[in-house]
Protein backbone atom coordinates (compact mmCIF):
# COMPACT_ATOMS: atom_id res chain seq x y z
CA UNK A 1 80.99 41.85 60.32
CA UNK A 2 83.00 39.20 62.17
CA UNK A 3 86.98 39.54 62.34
CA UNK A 4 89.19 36.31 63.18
CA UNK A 5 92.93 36.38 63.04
CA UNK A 6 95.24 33.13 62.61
CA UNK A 7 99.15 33.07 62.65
CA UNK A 8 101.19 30.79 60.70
CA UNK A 9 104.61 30.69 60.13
CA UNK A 10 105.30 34.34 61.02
CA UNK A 11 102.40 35.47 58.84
CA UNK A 12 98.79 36.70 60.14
CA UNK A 13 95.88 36.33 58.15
CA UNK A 14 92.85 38.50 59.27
CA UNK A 15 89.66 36.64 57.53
CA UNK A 16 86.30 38.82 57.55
CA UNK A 17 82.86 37.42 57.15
CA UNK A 18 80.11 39.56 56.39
CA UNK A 19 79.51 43.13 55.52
CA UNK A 20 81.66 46.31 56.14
CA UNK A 21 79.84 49.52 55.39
CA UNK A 22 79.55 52.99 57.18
CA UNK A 23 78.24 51.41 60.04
CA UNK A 24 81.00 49.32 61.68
CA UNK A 25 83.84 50.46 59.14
CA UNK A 26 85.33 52.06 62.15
CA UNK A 27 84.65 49.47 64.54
CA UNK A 28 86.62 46.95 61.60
CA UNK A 29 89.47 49.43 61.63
CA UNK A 30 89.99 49.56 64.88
CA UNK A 31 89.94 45.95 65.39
CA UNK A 32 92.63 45.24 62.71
CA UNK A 33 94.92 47.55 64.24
CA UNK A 34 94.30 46.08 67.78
CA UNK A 35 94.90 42.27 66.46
CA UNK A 36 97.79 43.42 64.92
CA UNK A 37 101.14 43.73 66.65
CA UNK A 38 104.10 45.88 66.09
CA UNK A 39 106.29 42.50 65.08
CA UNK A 40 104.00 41.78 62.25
CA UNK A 41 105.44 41.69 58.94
CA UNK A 42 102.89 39.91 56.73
CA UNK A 43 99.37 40.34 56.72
CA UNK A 44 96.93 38.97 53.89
CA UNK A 45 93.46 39.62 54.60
CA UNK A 46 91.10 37.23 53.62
CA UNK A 47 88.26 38.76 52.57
CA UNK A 48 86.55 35.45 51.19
CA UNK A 49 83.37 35.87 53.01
CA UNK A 50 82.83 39.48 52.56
CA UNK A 51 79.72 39.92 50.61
CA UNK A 52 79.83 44.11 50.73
CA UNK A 53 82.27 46.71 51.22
CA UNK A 54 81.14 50.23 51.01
CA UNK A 55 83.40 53.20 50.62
CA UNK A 56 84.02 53.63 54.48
CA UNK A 57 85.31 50.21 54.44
CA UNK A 58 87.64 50.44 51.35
CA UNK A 59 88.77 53.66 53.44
CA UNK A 60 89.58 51.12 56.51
CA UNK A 61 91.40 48.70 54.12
CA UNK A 62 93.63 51.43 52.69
CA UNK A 63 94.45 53.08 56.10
CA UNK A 64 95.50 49.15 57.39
CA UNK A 65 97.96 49.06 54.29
CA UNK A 66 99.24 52.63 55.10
CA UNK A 67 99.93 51.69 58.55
CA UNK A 68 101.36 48.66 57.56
CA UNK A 69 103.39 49.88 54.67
CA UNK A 70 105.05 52.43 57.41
CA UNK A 71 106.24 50.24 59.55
CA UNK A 72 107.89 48.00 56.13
CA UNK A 73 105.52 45.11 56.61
CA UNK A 74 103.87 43.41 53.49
CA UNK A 75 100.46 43.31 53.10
CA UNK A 76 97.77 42.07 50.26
CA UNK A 77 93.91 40.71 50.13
CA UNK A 78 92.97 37.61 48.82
CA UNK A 79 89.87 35.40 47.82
CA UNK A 80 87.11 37.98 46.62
CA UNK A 81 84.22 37.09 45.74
CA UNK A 82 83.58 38.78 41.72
CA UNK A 83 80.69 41.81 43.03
CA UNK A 84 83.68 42.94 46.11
CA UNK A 85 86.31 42.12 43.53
CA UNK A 86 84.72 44.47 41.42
CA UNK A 87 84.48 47.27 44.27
CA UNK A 88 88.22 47.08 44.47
CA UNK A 89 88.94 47.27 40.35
CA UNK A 90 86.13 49.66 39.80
CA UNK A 91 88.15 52.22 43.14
CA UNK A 92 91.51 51.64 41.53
CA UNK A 93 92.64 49.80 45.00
CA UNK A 94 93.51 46.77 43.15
CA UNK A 95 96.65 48.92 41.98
CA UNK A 96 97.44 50.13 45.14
CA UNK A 97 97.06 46.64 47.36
CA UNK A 98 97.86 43.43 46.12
CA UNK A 99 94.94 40.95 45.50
CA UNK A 100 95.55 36.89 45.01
CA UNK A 101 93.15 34.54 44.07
CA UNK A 102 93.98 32.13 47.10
CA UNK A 103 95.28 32.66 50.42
CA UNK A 104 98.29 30.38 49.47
CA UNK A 105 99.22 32.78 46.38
CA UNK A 106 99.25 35.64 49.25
CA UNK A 107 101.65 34.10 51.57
CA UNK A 108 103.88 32.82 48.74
CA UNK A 109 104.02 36.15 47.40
CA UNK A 110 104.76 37.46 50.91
CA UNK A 111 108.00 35.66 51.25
CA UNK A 112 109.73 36.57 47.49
């Protein structure tokens, strides 16, 4: 699992590349709430090049959109691939956390 954050316009995107399962779910957590700072108000995650998310890792997701939700910052996904797509329908997350088919959809929604 690889984690790379980019801020634009007052918005950070966290883009993940790989796998998150049970064995570096925590590791991903904690590095999401390291990269993000107390300022932040909109975060889309990018989960593009995410081939696998177990259970553990949907767990990480929903505790980043907890934490975020607290402090009254906005926060979706965007770009899944159809199998992780599926993960998130198939858990119910994808009524809890807003998913967009593009990145662009993500940050546009951000700002209404």
């Amino acid at each position: 699992m690889e984690l790379t954050i980019e801020r634009e316009g007052g918005a950070v995107t966290a883009k993940v590349n790989g796998r998150i399962d049970s064995t570096n779910a925590r590791d991903f957590e904690e590095a999401i709430r390291t990269s993000i700072e107390d300022g932040d108000r909109t975060v889309v995650m990018d989960l593009e090049n995410l081939s696998y998310i177990s259970s553990a890792g949907l767990r990480a997701v929903l505790m980043t959109a907890k934490t975020l939700w607290k402090r009254d910052a906005k926060f979706s996904l965007c770009s899944l691939s159809g199998p992780v797509k599926e993960v998130f329908e198939i858990s119910g997350f994808d009524k809890i956390i807003p998913i967009h088919d593009t990145r662009e959809a993500a940050l546009a929604s951000a700002s209404d």
